[in-house]
C-alpha atoms as a PDB file:
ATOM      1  CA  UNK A   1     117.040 -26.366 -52.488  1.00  0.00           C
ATOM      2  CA  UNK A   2     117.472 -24.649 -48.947  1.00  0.00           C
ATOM      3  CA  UNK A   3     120.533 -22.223 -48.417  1.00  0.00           C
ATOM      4  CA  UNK A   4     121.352 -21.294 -44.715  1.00  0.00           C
ATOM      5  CA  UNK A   5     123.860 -18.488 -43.672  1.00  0.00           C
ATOM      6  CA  UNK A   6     125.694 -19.777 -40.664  1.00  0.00           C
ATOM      7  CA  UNK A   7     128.551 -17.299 -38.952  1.00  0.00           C
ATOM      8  CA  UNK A   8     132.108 -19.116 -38.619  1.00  0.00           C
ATOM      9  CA  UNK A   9     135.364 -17.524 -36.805  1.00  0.00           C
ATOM     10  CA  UNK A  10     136.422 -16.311 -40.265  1.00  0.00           C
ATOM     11  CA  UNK A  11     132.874 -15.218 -40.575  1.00  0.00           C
ATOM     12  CA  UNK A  12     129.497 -15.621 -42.758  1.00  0.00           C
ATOM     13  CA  UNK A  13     129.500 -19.058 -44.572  1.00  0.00           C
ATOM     14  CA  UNK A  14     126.646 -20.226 -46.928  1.00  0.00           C
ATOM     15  CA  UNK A  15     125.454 -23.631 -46.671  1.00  0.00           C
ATOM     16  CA  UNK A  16     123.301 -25.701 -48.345  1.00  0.00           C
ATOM     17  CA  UNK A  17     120.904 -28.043 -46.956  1.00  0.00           C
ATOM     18  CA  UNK A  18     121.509 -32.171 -47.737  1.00  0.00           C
ATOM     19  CA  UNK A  19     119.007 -34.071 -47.890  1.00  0.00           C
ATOM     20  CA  UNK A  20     119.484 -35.476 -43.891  1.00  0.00           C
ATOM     21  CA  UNK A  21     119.011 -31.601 -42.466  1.00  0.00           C
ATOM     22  CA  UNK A  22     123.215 -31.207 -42.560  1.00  0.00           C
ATOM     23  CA  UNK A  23     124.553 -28.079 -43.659  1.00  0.00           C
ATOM     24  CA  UNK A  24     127.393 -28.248 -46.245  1.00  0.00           C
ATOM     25  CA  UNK A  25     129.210 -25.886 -47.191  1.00  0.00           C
ATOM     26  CA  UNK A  26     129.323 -23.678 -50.219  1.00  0.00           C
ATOM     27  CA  UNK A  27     133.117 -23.089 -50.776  1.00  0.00           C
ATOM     28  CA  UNK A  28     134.406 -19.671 -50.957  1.00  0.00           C
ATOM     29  CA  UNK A  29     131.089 -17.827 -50.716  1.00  0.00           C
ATOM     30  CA  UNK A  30     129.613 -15.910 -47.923  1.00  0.00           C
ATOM     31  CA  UNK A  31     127.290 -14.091 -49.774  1.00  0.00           C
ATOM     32  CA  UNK A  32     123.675 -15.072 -51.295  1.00  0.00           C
ATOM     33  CA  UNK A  33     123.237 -12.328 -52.800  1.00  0.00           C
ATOM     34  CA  UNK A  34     125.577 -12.714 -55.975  1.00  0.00           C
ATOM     35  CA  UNK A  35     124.832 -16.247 -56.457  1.00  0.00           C
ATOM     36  CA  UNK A  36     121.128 -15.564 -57.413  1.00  0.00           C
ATOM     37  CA  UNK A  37     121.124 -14.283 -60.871  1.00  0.00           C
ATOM     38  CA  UNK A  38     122.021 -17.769 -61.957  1.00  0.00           C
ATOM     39  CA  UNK A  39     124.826 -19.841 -60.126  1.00  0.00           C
ATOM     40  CA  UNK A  40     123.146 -20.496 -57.137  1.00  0.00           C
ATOM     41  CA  UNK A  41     121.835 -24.265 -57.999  1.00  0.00           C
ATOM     42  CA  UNK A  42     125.392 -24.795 -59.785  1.00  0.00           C
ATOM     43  CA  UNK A  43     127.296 -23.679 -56.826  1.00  0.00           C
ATOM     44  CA  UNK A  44     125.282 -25.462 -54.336  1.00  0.00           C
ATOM     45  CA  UNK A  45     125.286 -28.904 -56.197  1.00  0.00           C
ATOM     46  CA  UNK A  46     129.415 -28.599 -56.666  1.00  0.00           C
ATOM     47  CA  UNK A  47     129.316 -28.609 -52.678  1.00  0.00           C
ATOM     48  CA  UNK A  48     127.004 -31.549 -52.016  1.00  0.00           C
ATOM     49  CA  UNK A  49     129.020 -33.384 -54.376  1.00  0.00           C
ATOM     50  CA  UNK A  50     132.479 -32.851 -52.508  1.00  0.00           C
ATOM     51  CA  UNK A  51     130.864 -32.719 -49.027  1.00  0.00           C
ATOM     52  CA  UNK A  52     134.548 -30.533 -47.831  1.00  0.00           C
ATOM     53  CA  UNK A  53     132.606 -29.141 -44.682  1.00  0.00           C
ATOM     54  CA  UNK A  54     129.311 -30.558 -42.736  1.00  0.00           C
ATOM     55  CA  UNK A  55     128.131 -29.779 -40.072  1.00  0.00           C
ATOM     56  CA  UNK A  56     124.768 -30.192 -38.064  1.00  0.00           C
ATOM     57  CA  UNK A  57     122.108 -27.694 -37.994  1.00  0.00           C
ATOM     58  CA  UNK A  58     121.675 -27.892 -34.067  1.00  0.00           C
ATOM     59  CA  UNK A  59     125.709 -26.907 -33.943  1.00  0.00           C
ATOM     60  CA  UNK A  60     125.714 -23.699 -36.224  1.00  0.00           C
ATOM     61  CA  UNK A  61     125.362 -20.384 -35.512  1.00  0.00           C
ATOM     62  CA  UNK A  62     122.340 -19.300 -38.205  1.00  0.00           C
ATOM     63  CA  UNK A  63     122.306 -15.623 -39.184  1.00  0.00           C
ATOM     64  CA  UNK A  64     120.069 -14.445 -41.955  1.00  0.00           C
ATOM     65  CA  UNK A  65     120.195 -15.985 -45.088  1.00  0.00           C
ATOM     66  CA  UNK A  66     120.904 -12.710 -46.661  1.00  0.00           C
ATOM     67  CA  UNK A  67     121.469  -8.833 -46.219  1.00  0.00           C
ATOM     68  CA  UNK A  68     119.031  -7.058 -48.459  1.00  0.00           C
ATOM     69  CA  UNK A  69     119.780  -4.210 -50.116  1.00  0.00           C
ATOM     70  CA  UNK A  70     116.087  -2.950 -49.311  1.00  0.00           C
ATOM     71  CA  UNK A  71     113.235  -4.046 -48.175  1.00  0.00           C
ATOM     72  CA  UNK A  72     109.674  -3.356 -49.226  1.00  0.00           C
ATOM     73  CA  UNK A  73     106.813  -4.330 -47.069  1.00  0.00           C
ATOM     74  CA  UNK A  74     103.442  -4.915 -48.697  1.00  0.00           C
ATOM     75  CA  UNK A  75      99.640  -5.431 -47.146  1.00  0.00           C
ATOM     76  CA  UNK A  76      98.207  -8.656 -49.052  1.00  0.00           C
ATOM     77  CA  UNK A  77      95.888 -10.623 -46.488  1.00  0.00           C
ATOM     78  CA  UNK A  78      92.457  -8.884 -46.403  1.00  0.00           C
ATOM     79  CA  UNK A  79      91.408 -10.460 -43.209  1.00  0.00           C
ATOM     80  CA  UNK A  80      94.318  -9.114 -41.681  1.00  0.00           C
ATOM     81  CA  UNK A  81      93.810  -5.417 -42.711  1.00  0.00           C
ATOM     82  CA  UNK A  82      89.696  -6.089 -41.869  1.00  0.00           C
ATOM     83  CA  UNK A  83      91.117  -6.531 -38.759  1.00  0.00           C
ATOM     84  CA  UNK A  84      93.316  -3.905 -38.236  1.00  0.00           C
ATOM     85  CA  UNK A  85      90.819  -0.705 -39.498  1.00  0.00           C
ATOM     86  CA  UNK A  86      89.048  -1.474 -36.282  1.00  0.00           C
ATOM     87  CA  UNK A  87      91.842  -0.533 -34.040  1.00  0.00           C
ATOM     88  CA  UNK A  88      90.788   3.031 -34.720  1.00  0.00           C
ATOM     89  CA  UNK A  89      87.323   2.781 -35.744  1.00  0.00           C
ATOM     90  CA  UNK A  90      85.212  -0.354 -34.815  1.00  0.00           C
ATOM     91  CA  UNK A  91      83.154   0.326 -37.729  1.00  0.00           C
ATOM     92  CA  UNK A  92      85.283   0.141 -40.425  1.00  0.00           C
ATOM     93  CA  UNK A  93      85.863  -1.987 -43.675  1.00  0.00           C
ATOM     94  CA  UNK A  94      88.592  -2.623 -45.738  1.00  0.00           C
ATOM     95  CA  UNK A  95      89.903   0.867 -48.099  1.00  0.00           C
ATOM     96  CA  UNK A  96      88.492  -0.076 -51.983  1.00  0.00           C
ATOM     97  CA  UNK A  97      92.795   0.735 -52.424  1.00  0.00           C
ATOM     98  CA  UNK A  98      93.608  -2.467 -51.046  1.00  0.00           C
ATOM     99  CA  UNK A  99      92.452  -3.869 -54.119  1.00  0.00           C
ATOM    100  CA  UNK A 100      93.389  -1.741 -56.390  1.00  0.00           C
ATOM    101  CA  UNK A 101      97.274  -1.437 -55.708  1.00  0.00           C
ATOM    102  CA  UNK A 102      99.824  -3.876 -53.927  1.00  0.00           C
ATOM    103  CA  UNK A 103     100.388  -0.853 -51.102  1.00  0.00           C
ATOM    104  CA  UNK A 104     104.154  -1.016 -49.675  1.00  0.00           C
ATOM    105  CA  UNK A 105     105.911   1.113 -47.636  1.00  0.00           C
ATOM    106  CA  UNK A 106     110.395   0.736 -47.166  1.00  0.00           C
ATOM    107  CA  UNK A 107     111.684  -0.830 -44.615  1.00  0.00           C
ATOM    108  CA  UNK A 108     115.042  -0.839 -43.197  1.00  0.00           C
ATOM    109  CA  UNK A 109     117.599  -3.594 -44.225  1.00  0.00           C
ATOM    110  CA  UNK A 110     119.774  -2.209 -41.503  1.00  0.00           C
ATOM    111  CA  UNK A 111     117.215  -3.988 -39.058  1.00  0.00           C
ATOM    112  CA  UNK A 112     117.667  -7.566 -40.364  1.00  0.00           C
ATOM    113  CA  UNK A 113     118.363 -10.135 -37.989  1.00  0.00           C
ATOM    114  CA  UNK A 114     118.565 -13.807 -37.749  1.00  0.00           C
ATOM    115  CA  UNK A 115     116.699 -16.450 -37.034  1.00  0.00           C
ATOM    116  CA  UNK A 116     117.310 -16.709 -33.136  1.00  0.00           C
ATOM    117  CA  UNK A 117     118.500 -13.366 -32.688  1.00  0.00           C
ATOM    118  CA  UNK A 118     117.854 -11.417 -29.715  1.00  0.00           C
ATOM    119  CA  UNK A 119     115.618  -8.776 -30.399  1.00  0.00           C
ATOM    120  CA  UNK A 120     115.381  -5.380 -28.154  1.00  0.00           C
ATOM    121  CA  UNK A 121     112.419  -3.162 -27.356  1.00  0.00           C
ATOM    122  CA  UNK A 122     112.470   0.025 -29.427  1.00  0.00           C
ATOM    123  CA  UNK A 123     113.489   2.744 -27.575  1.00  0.00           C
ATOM    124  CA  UNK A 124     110.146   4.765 -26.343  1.00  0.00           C
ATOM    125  CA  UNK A 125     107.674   1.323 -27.290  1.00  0.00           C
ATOM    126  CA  UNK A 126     105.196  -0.003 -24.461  1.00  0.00           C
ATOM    127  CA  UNK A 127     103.347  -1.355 -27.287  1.00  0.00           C
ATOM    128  CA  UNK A 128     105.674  -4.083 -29.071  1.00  0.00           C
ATOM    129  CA  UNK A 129     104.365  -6.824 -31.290  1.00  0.00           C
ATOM    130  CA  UNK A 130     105.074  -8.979 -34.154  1.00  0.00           C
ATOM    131  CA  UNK A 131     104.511  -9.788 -37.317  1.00  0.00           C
ATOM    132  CA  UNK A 132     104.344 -12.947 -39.289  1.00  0.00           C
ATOM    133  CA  UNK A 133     105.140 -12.832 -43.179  1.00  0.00           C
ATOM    134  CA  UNK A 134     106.653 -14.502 -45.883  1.00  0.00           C
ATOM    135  CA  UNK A 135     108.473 -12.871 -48.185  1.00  0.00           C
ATOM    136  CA  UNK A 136     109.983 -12.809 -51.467  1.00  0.00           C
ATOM    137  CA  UNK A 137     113.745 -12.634 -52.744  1.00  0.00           C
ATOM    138  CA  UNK A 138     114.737 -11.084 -56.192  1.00  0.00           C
ATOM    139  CA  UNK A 139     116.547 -13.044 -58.330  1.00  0.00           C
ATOM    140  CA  UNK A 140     116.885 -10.817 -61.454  1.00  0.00           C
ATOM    141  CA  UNK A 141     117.380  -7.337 -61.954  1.00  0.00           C
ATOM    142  CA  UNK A 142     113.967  -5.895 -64.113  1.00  0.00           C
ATOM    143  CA  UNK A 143     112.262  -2.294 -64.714  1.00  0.00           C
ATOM    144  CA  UNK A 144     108.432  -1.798 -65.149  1.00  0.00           C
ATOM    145  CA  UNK A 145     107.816  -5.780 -65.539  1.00  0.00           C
ATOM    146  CA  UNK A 146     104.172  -7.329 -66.520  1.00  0.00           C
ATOM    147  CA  UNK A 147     102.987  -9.946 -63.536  1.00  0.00           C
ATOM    148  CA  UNK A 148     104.213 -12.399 -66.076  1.00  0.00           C
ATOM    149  CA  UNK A 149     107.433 -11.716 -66.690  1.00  0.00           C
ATOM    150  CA  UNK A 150     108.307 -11.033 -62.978  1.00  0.00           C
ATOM    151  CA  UNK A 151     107.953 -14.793 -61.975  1.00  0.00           C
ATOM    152  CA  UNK A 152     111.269 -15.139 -63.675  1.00  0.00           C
ATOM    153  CA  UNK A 153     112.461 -12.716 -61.069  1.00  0.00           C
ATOM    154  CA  UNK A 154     111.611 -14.304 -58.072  1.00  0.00           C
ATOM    155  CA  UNK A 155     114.342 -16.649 -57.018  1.00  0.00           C
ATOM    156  CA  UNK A 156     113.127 -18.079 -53.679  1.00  0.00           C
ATOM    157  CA  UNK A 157     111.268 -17.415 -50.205  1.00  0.00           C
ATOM    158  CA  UNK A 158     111.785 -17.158 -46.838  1.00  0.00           C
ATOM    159  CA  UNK A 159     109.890 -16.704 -43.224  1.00  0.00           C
ATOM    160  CA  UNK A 160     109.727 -12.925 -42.295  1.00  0.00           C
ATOM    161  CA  UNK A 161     108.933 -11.799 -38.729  1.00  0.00           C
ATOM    162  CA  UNK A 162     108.684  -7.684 -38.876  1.00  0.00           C
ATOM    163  CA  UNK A 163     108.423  -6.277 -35.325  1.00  0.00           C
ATOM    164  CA  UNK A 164     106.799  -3.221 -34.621  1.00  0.00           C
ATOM    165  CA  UNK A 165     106.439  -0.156 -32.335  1.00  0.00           C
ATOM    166  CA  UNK A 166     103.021  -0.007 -32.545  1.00  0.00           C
ATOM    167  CA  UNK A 167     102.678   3.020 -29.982  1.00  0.00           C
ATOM    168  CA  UNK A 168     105.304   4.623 -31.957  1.00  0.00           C
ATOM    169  CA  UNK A 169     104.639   3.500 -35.138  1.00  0.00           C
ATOM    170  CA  UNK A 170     100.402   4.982 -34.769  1.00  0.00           C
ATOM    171  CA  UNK A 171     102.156   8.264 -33.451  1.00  0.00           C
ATOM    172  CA  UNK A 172     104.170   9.368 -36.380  1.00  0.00           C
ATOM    173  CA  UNK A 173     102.009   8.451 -38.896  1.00  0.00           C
ATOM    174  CA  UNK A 174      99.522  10.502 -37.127  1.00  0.00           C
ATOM    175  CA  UNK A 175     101.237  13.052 -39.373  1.00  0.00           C
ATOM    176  CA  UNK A 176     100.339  10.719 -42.304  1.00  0.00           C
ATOM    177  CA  UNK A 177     104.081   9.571 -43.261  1.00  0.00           C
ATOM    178  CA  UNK A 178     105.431   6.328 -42.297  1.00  0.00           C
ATOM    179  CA  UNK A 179     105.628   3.933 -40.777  1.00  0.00           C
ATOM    180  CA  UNK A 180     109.373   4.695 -39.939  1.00  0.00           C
ATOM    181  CA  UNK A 181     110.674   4.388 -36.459  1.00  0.00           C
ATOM    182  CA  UNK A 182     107.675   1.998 -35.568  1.00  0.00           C
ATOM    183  CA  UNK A 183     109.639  -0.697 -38.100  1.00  0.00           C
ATOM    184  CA  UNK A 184     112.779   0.435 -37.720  1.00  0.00           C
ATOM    185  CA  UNK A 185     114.315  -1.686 -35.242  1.00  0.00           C
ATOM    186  CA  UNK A 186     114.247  -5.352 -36.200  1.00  0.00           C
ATOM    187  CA  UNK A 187     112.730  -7.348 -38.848  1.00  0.00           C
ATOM    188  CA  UNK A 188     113.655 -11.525 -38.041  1.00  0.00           C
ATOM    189  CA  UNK A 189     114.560 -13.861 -40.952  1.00  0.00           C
ATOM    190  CA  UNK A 190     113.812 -17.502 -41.340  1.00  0.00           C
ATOM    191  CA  UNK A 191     116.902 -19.928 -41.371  1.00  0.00           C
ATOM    192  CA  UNK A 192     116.128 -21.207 -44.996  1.00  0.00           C
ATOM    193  CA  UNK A 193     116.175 -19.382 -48.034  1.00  0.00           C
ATOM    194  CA  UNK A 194     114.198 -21.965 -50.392  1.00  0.00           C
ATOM    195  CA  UNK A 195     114.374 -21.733 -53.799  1.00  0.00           C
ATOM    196  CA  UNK A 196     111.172 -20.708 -55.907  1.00  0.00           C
ATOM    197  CA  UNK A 197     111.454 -24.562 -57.297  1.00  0.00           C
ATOM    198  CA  UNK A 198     111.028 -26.388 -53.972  1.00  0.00           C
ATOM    199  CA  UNK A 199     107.111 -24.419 -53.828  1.00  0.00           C
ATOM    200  CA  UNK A 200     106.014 -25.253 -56.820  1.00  0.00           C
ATOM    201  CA  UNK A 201     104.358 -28.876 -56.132  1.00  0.00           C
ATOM    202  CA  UNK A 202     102.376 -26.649 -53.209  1.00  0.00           C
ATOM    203  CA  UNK A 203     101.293 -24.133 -55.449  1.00  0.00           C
ATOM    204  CA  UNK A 204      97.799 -23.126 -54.830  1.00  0.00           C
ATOM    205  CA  UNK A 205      95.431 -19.754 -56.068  1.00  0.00           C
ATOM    206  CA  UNK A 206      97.044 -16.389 -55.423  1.00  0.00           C
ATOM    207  CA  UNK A 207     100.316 -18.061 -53.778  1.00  0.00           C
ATOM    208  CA  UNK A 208     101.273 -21.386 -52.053  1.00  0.00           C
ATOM    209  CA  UNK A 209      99.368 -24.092 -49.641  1.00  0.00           C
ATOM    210  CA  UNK A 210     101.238 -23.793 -47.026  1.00  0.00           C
ATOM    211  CA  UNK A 211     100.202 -23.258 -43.095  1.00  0.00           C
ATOM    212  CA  UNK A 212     102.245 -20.586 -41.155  1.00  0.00           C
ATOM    213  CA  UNK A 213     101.379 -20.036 -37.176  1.00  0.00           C
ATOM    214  CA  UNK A 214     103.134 -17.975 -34.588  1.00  0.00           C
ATOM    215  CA  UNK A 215     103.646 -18.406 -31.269  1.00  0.00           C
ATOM    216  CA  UNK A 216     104.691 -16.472 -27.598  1.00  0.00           C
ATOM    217  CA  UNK A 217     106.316 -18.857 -25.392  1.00  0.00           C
ATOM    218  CA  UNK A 218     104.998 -21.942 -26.701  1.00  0.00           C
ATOM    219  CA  UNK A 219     101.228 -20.779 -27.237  1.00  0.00           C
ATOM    220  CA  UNK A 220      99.612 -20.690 -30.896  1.00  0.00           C
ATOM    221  CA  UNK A 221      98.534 -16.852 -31.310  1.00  0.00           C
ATOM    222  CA  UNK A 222      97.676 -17.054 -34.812  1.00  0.00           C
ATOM    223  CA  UNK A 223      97.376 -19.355 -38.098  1.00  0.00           C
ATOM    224  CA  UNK A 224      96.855 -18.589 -41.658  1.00  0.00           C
ATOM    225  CA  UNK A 225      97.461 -20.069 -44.693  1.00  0.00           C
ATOM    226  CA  UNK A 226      99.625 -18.207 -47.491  1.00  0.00           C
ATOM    227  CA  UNK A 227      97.433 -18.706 -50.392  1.00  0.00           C
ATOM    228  CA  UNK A 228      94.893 -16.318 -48.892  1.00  0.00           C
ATOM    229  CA  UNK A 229      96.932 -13.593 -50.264  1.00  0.00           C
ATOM    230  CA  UNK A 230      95.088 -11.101 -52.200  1.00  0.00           C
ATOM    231  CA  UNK A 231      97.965 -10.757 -54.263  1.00  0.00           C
ATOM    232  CA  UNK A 232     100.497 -12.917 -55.686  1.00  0.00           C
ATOM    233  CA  UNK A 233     103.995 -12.645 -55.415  1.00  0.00           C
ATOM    234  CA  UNK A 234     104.624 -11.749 -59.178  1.00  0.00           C
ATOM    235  CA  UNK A 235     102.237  -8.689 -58.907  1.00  0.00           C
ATOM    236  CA  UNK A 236     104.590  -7.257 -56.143  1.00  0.00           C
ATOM    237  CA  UNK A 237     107.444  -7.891 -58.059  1.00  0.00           C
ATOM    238  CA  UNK A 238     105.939  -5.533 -61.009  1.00  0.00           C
ATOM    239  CA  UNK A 239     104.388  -3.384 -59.041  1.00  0.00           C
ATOM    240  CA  UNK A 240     107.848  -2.602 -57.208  1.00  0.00           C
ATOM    241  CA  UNK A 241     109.692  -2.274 -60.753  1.00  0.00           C
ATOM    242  CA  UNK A 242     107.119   0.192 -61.920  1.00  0.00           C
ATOM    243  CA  UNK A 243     109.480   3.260 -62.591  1.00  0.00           C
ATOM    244  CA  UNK A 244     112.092   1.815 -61.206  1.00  0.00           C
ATOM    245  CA  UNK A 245     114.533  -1.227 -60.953  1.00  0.00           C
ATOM    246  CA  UNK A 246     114.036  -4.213 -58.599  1.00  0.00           C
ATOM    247  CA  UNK A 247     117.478  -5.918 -58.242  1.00  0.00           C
ATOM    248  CA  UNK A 248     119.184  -9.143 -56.815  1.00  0.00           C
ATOM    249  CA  UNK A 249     118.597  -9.630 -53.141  1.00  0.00           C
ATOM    250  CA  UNK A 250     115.245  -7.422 -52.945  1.00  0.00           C
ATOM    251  CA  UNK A 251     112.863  -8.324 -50.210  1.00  0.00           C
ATOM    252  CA  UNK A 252     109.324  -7.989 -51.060  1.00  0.00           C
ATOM    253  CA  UNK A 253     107.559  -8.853 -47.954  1.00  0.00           C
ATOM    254  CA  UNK A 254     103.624 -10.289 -48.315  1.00  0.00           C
ATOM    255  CA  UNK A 255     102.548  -8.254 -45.218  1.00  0.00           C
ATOM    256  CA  UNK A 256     101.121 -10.231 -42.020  1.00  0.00           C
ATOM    257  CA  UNK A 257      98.913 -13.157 -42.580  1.00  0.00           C
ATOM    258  CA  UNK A 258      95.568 -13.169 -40.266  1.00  0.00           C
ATOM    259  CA  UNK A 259      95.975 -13.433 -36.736  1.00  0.00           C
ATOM    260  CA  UNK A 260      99.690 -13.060 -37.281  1.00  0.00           C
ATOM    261  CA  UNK A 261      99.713  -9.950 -35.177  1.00  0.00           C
ATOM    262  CA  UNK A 262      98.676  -8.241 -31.700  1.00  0.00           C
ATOM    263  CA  UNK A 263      97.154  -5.498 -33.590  1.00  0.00           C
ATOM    264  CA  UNK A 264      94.778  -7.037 -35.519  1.00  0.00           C
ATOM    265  CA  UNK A 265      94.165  -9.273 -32.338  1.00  0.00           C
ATOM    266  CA  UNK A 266      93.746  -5.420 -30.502  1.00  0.00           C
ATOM    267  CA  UNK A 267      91.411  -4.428 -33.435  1.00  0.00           C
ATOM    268  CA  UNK A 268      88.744  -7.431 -33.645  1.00  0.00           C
ATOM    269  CA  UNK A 269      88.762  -7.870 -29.516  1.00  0.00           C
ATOM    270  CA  UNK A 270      90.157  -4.856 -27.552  1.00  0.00           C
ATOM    271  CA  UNK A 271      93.387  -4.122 -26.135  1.00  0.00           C
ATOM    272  CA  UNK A 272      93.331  -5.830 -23.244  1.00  0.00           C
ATOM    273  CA  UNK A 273      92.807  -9.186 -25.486  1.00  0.00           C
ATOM    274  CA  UNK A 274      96.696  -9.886 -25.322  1.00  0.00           C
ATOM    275  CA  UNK A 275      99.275  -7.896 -23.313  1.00  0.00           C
ATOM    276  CA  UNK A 276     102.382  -6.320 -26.060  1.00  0.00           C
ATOM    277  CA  UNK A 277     105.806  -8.318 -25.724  1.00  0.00           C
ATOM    278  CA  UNK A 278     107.481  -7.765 -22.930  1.00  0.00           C
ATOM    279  CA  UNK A 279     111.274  -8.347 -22.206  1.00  0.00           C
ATOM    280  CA  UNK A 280     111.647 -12.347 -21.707  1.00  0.00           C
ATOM    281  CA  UNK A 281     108.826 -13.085 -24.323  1.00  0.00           C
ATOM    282  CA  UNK A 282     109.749 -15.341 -26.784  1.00  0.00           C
ATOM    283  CA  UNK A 283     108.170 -15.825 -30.269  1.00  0.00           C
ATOM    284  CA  UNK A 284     108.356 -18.349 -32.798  1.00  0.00           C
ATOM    285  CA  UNK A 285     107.361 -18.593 -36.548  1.00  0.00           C
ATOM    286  CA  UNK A 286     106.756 -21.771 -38.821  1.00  0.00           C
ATOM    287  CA  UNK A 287     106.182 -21.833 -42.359  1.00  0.00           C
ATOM    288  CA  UNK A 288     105.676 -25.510 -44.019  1.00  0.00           C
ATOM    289  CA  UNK A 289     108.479 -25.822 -46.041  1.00  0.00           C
ATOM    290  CA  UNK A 290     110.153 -22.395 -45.295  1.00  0.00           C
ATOM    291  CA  UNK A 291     111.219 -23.092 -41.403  1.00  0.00           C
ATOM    292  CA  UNK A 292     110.835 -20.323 -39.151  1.00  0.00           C
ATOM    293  CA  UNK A 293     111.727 -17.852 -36.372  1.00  0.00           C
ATOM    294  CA  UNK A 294     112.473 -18.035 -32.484  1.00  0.00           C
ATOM    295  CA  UNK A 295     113.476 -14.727 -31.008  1.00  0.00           C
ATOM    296  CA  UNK A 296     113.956 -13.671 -27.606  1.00  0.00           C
ATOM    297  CA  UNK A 297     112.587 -10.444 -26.349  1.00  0.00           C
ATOM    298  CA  UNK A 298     114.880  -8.194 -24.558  1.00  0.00           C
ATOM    299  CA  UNK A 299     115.264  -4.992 -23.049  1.00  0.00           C
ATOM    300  CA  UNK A 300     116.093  -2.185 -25.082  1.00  0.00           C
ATOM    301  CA  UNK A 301     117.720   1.261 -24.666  1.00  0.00           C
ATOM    302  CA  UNK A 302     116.364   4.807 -23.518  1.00  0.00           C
ATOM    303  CA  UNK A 303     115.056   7.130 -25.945  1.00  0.00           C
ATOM    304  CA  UNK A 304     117.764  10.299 -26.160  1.00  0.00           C
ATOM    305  CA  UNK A 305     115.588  13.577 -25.914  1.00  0.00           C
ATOM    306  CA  UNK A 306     115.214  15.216 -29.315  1.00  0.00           C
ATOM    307  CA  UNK A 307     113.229  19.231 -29.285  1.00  0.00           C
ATOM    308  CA  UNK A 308     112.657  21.336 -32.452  1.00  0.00           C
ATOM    309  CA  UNK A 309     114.577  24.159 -32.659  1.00  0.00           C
ATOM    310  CA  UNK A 310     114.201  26.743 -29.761  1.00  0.00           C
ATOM    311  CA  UNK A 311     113.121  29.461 -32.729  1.00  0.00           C
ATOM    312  CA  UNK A 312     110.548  27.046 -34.550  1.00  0.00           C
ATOM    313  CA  UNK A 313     106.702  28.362 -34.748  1.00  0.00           C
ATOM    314  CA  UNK A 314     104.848  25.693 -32.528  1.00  0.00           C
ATOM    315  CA  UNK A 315     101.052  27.189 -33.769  1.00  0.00           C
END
């Protein structure tokens, strides 16, 4: 089952997806997010049945499937983070802790946009690039669950495209925090949220079989396949409710798949390899199965001056 979020006059309206590509409405609910701890496939069903509203995918106005209440971004490709050492050190490997923890660091659900949103250049970026995920949705809430058990938690997928300030981003963790401001101003959704059912014929190792690829204006940048994750979705799932609660509508990104960035690109080649995005740039996602992402780069604002406080010790 695929769910789509389209924006009406009298606002947000889920949909489902029939079985032509038409999007039919889900009566009376605007939300995802309390639907998915167990009357999602009951509501959505009740609305293909009765058909009140349809209307064409190429005619709607597609927002994000959902507003998470956070958003946890994890590092799970190993060629990817191979790649990505070498931006500061051409020598380097992978860190042993890559495979001893899921690492994640919060994002902002504030940032979420939609599939074909316009996306601005962070204020203060010169280096602005993208990154293609998939990511996980919570269906369940759970505290300090086995890999097991949080399989029953997961309640679907969806494309994730998390753009970054590099420049910014390699600044402030220079003080080893972060990243913050580097992710902080827009992380793209797919159209579809697809329910953990529709993936399981396509499930393969560590994840799923399923080709993703991401493009700037038109040309393939980089292809991967999800099931070289290094971690499945489950073990993010318990690793995030270790000491804590994991809740309905919880995005647990898989991190960027290889070649799904500049950076890595910048690591393995040199940064004149590919120039950053640029106002006018526009990238594209695909996932099999999942859809994808086509965002327009466009100008963003000025950075306001910020100073320490005249009396702070600068040593």
């Amino acid at each position: 089952m695929k769910i789509v979020r389209r924006n009406t006059a009298s606002g947000p309206q889920l949909a489902v997806v029939g079985t032509s590509g038409e999007l039919v409405d889900v009566p009376g609910e605007r939300d995802l997010v309390p639907l998915l701890d167990g009357r999602l496939h009951e509501a959505a069903e009740a609305a293909l049945r009765t058909r009140a509203t349809v209307t064409a995918e190429a005619d709607a106005d597609l927002l994000a499937p959902l507003d998470p209440p956070t958003f946890r971004d994890f590092s799970t490709f190993p060629e990817h983070t191979a790649g990505i050492v070498k931006l500061f050190n051409p020598d380097a490997t992978i860190n042993p802790v890559f495979f001893e923890i899921p690492t994640f660091y919060f994002s902002n659900p504030y940032a979420i946009v939609g599939p074909v949103a316009d996306v601005p250049v962070p204020p203060n970026c010169v280096d602005f690039d993208f990154e293609l995920e998939v990511a996980a949705v919570v269906g369940r809430t759970g505290r300090d669950l086995s890999v097991e058990d949080a399989s029953d938690h997961i309640a679907g997928y969806l494309v994730l495209n998390d753009f970054s300030a590099r420049d910014v981003q390699f600044h402030e963790m220079s003080m080893l925090l972060g990243p913050a401001k580097g992710k902080d101003t827009a992380t793209a959704l797919g159209q579809y949220f697809v329910t953990a059912d529709e993936l399981e014929p396509r499930r393969s190792g560590s994840s799923f079989d399923l080709t993703m690829e991401v493009r700037v204006n038109g040309e393939l940048i980089g292809s991967d396949r999800l099931d070289h994750m290094a971690w499945t979705f489950p073990a993010l799932a318990a690793y995030a409710s270790r000491g804590t609660e994991i809740r309905p509508g919880d995005l647990l990104g898989s991190g960027t798949c290889q070649g799904g960035c500049l950076a890595e690109l910048w690591g393995r080649h040199g940064r004149d390899f590919r120039p950053p995005l640029a106002p006018g740039d526009v990238v594209t996602t695909t996932v099999e199965l999942l859809g994808g992402t086509r965002n327009r780069v466009v100008a963003g604002p000025v950075a306001q001056p910020i100073t320490p406080f005249a009396g702070a010790a600068q040593n």
